[in-house]
Protein backbone atom coordinates (compact mmCIF):
# COMPACT_ATOMS: atom_id res chain seq x y z
CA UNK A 1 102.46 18.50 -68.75
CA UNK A 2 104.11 16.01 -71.20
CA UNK A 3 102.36 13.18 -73.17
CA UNK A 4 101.91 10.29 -70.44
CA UNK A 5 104.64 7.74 -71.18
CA UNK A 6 102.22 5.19 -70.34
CA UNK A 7 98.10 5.63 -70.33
CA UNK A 8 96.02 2.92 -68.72
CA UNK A 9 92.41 4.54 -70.20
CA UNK A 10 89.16 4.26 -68.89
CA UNK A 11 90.41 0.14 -68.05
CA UNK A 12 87.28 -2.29 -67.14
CA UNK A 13 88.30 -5.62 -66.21
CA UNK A 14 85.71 -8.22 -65.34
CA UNK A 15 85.74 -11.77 -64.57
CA UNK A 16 82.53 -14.04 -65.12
CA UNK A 17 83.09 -16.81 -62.12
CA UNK A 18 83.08 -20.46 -62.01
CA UNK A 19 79.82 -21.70 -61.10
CA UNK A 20 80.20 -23.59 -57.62
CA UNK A 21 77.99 -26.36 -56.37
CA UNK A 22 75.16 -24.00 -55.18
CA UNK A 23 74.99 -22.18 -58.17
CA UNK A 24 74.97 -25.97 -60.35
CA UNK A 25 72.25 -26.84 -58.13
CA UNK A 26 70.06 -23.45 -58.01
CA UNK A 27 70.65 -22.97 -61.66
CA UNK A 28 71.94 -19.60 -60.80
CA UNK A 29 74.85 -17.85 -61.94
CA UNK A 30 77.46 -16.23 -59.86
CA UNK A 31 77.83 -12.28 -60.34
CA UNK A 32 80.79 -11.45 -62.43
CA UNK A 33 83.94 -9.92 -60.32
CA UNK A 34 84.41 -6.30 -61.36
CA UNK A 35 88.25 -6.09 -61.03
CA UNK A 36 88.64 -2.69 -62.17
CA UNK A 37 86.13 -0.11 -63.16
CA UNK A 38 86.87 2.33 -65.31
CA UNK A 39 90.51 3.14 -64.04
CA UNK A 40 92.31 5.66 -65.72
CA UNK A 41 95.70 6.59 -64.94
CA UNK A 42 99.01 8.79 -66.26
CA UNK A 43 102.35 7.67 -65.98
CA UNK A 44 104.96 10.39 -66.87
CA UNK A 45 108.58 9.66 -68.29
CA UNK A 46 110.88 9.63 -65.04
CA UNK A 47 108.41 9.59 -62.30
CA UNK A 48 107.01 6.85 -59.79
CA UNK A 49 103.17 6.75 -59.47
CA UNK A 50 102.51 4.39 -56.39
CA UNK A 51 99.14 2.93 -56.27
CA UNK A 52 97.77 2.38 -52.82
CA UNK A 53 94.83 0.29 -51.82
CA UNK A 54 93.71 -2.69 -49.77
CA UNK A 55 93.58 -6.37 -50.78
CA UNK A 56 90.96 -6.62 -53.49
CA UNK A 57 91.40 -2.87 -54.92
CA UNK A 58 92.63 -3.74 -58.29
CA UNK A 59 95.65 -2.14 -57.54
CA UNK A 60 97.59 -5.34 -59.13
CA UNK A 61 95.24 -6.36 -62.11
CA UNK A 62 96.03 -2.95 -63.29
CA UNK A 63 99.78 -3.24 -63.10
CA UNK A 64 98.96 -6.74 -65.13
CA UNK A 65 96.92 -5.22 -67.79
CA UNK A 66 99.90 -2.28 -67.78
CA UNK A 67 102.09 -5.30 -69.15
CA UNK A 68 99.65 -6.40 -71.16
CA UNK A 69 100.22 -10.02 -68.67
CA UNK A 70 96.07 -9.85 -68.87
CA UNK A 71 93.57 -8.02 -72.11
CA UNK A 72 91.05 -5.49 -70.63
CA UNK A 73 87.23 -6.24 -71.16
CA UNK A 74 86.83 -2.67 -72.08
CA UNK A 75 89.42 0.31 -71.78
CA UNK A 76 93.05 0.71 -73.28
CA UNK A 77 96.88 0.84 -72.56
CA UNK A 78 98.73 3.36 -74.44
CA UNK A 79 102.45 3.35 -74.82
CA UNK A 80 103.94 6.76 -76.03
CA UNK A 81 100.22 7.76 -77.37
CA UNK A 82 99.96 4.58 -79.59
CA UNK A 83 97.22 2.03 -78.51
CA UNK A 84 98.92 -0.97 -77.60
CA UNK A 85 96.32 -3.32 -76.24
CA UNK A 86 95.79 -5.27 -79.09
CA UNK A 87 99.63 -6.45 -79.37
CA UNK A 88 100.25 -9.38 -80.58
CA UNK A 89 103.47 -11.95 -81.71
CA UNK A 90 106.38 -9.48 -82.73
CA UNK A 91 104.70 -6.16 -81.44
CA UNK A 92 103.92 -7.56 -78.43
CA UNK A 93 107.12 -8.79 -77.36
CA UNK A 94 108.57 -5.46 -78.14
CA UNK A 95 106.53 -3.86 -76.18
CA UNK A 96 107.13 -5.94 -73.34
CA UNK A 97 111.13 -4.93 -74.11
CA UNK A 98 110.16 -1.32 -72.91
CA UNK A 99 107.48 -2.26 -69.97
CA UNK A 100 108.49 -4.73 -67.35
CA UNK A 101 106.95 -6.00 -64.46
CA UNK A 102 108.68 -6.77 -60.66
CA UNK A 103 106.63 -9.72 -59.02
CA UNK A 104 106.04 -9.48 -55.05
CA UNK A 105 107.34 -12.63 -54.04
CA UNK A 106 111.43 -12.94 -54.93
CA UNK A 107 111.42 -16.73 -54.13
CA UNK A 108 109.04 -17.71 -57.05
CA UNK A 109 110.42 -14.85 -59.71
CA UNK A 110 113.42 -17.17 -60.86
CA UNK A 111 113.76 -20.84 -62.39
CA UNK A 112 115.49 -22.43 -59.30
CA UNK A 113 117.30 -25.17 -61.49
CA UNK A 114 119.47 -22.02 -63.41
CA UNK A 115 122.10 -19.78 -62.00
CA UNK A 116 121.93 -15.87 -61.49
CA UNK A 117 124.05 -15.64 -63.96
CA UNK A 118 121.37 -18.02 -66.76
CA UNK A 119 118.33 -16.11 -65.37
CA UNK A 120 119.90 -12.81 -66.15
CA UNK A 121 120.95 -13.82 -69.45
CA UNK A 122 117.39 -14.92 -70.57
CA UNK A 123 115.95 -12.22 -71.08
CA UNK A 124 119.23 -10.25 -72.94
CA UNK A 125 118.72 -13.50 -75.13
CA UNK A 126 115.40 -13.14 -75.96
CA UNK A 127 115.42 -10.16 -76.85
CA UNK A 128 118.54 -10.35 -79.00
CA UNK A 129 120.15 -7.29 -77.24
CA UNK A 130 123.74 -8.74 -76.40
CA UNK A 131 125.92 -11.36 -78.46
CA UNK A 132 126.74 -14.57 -76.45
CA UNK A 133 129.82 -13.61 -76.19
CA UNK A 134 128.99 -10.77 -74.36
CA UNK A 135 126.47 -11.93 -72.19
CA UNK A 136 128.78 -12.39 -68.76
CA UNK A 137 129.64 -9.61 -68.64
CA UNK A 138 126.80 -7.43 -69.31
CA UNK A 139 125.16 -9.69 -66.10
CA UNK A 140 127.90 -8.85 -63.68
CA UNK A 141 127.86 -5.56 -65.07
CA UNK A 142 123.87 -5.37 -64.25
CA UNK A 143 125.18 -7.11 -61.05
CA UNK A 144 127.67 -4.77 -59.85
CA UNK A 145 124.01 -2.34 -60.34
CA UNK A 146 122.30 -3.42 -57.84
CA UNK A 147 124.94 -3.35 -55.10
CA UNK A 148 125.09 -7.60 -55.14
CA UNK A 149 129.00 -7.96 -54.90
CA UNK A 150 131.77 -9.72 -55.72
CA UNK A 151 129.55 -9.69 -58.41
CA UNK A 152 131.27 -13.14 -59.88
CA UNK A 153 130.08 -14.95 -56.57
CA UNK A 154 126.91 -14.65 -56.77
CA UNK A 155 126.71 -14.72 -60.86
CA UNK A 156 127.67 -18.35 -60.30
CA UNK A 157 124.85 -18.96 -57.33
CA UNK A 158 121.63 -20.52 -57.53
CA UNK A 159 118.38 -19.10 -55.78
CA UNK A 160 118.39 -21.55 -53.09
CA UNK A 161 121.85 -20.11 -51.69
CA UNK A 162 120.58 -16.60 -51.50
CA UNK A 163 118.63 -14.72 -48.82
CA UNK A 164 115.02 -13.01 -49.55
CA UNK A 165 116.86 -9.39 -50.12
CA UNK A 166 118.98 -11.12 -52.26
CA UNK A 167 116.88 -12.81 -54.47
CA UNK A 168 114.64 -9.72 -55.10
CA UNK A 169 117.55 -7.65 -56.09
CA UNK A 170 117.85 -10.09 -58.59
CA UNK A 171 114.93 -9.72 -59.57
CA UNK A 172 114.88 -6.04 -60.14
CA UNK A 173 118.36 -6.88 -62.03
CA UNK A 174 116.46 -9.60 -64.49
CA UNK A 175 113.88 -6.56 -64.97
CA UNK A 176 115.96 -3.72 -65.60
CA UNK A 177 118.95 -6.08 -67.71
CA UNK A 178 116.98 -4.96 -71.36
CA UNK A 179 116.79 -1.10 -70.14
CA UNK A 180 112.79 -0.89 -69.98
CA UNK A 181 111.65 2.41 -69.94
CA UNK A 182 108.57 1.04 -67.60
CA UNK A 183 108.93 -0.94 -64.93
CA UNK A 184 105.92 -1.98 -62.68
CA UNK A 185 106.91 -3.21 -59.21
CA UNK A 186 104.15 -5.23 -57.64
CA UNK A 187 104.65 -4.93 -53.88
CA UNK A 188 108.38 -5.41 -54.22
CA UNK A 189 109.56 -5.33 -50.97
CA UNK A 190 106.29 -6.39 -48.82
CA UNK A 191 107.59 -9.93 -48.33
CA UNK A 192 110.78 -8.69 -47.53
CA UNK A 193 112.29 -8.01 -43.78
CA UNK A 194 111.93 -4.87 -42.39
CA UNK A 195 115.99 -4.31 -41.77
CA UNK A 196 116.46 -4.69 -45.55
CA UNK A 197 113.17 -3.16 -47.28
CA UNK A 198 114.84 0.02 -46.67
CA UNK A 199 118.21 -0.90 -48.97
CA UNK A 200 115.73 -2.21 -51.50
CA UNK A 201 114.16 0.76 -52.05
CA UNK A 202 116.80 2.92 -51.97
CA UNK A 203 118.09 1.00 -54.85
CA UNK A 204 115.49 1.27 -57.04
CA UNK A 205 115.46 5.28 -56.57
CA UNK A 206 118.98 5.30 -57.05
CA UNK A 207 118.60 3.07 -60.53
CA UNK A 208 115.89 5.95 -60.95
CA UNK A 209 118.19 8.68 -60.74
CA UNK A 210 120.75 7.31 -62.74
CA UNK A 211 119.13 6.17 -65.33
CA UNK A 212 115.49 7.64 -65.79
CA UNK A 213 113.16 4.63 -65.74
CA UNK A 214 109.68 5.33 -64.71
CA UNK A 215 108.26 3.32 -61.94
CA UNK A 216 104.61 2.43 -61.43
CA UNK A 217 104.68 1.49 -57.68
CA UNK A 218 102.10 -0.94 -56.06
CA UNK A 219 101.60 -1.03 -52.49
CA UNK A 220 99.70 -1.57 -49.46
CA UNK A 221 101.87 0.69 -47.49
CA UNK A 222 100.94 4.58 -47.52
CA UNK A 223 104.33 5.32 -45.77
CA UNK A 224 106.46 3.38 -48.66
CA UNK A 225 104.21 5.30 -51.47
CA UNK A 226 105.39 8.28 -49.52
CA UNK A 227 108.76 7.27 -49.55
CA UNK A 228 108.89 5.92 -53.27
CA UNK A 229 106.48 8.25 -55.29
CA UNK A 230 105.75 11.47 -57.01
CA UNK A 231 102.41 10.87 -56.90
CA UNK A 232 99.85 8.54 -55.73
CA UNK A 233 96.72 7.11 -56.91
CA UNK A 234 94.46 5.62 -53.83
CA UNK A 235 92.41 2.57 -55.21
CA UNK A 236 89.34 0.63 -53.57
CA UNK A 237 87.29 -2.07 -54.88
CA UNK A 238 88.30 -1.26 -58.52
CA UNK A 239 88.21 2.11 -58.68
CA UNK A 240 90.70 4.86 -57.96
CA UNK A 241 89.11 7.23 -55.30
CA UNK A 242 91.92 9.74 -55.28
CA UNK A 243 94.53 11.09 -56.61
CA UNK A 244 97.44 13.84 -56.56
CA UNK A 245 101.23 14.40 -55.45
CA UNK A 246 102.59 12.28 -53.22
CA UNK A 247 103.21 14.74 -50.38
CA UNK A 248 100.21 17.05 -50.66
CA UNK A 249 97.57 13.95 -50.56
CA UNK A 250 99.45 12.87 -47.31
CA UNK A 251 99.03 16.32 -45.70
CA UNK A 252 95.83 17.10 -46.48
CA UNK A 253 93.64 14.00 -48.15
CA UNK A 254 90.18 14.71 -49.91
CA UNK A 255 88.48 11.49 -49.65
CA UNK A 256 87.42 9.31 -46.31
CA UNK A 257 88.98 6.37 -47.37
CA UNK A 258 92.42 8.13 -48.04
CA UNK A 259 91.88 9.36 -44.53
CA UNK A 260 91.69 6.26 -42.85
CA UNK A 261 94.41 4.54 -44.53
CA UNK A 262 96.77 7.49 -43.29
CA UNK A 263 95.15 7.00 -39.59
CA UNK A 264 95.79 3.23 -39.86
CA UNK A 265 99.67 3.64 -41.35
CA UNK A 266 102.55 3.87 -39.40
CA UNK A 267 104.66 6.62 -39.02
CA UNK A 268 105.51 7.94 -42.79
CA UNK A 269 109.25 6.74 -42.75
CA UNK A 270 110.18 4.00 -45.15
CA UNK A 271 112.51 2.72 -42.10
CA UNK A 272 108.59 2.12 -39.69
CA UNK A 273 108.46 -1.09 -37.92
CA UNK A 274 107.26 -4.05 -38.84
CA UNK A 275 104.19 -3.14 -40.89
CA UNK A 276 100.74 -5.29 -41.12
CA UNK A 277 98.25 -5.19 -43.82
CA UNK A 278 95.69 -2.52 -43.90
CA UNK A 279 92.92 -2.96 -41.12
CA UNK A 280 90.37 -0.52 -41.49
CA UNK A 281 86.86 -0.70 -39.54
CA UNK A 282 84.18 -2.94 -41.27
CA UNK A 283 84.50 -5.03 -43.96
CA UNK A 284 85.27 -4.15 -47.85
CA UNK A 285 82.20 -5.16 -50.18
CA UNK A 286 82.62 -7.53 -52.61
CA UNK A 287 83.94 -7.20 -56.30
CA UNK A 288 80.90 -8.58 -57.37
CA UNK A 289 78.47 -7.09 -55.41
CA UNK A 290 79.14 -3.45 -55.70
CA UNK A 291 77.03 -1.50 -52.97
CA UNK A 292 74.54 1.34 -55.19
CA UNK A 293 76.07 5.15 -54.77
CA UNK A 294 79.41 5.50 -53.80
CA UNK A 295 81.63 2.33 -53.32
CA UNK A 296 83.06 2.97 -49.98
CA UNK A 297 79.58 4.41 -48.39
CA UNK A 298 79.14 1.26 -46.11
CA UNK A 299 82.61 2.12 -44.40
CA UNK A 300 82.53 5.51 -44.27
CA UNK A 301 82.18 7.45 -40.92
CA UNK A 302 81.20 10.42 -43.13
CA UNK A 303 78.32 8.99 -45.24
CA UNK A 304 75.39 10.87 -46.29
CA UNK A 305 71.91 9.95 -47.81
CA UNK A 306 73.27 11.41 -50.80
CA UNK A 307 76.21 8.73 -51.04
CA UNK A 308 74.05 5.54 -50.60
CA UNK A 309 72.14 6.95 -53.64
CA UNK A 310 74.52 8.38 -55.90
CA UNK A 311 78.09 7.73 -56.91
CA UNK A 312 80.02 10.82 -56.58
CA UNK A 313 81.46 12.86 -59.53
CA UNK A 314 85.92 13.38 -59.59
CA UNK A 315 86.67 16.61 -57.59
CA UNK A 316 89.34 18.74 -58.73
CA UNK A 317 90.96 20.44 -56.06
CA UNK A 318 94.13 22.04 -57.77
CA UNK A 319 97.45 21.23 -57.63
CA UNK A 320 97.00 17.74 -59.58
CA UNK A 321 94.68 16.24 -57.09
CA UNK A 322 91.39 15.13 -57.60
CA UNK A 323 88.95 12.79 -55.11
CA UNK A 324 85.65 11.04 -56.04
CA UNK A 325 83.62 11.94 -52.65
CA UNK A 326 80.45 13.98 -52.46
CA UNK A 327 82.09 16.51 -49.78
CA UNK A 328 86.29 16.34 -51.00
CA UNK A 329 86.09 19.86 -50.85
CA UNK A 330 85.07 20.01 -47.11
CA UNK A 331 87.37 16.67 -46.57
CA UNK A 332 90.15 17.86 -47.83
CA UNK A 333 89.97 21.36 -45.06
CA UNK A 334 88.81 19.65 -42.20
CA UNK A 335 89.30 15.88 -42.44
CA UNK A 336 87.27 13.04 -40.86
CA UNK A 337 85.66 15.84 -38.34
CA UNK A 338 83.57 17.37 -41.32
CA UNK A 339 80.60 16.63 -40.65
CA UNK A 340 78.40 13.50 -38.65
CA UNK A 341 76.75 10.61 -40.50
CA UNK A 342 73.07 10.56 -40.68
């Protein structure tokens, strides 16, 4: 396979808490919060890599350390095989030319005092990529895109007069305006109604098609990941669990927790009802108090003696796909009915 486009390398982010009033008044500190733990993951020119996992997986503080938005505590981002990390001033802003970032919530991504037409401008501004007297119609151009027409009507709106699916089209217009070669979509169309998350995402494979950016897709949503990516990465409480192509980690899943989110997802259609946020049985350990052996041992219906006491190598299980479980081998043939818990 190609050199990785973009290479998020062995990333550790952690995050040394406030002390509260009990901790003032004990003298004790509170643990750190281990955002992500050693996460490594490809992304290739031209393909979307979803990344799937609860609230509190990491999933998003790796998509921010992807734009460099936050600095690892240990680990790297690589852009093209060049360490990037460090970026500063000049560099920095370059590199955030070719990697942008689509925020989950459309009503706060644009200045509501400026028009469409202002907030798409901004960023061919900044970036010195259009003369001024160009600028109008490159946006109605970038407009006419994303399917938002008479493209001069809503050039001249401001946020307030459009609807949700509006706004977030925008949004992915703002993002895609500079031609990034990386974009990172943070939940894009979560917040979204169900009739229209549908058009949304059809849009941004279509922009895919056409012109060959490479998506790295975060989601709570198994059956979108489904719908958007070529492959998926499966995180939980910093960590990525598993990994592989979209369709064959669907069909036949090598790790527990995988297993369970399929069980608790709708139907795989990107046109399912209304969706809720995962609920899976018990509740997910805490960032900063890491259970000893394998992370997801305290939920698992599978669990062993062996996982409570030691944290399980990455599997590979051909075909791209590759699950940190003790028994992925036996999960991925038989599913949740491999064996009983002891």
């Amino acid at each position: 396979m190609s050199k990785p486009i973009l290479h998020l390398d062995t990333l550790r982010m952690v995050y040394n808490a406030d002390p509260g009033f009990l901790s003032r008044l004990t003298g004790r500190a509170d643990p750190p919060v281990i955002a992500a733990d050693d996460v490594t993951l490809e992304l290739h020119a031209g393909e979307t890599l979803a990344v799937v996992g609860e609230s509190g997986s990491g999933k998003t503080t790796a998509g921010r350390i992807a734009t460099l938005q936050e600095r690892p505590t240990s680990g790297g981002v690589l852009y093209e095989g060049q360490e990037v990390t460090g970026l500063t001033g000049a560099a920095l802003k370059a590199f955030r030319a070719k990697v942008q970032m689509i925020f989950q919530n459309p009503y706060d991504a644009l200045n509501p005092r400026l028009t469409v037409s202002q907030s798409l401008a901004e960023p061919l501004m900044l970036h010195g990529l259009v003369p001024r007297s160009g600028l109008r119609a490159a946006v109605l151009e970038m407009l006419e895109a994303v399917e938002l027409r008479p493209a001069e009507s809503f050039a001249d709106a401001f946020p307030s007069e459009l609807s949700g699916g509006q706004l977030q089209r925008i949004a992915i217009a703002r993002a895609l305006i500079i031609k990034p070669m990386v974009v990172i979509a943070d939940e894009p169309v979560s917040m979204l109604d169900v009739s229209i998350r549908s058009g949304v995402m059809n849009l941004m494979r279509g922009i895919q098609r056409d012109t060959g950016v490479t998506y790295l897709y975060i989601t709570h949503d198994l059956s979108v990941a489904r719908y958007m990516a070529d492959r998926i990465a499966v995180m939980y409480l910093g960590a990525v669990l598993e990994e592989g192509p979209a369709e064959s980690l669907i069909s036949a899943a090598a790790h527990p927790y995988t297993r369970l989110l399929i069980e608790a997802a709708p139907e795989h259609r990107a046109t399912a009802v209304k969706r809720n946020r995962i609920r899976l049985p018990g509740d997910a350990a805490s960032q900063s108090g890491l259970p000893p052996g394998c992370r997801f041992h305290p939920r698992c219906p599978l669990a062993q003696p062996i996982c409570r006491e030691k944290a399980p190598p990455r599997a590979a299980l051909g075909g791209g796909q590759t699950a940190s479980c003790h028994f992925a081998h036996e999960v991925k043939k038989t599913g949740l009915a491999t064996m009983t818990t002891a």
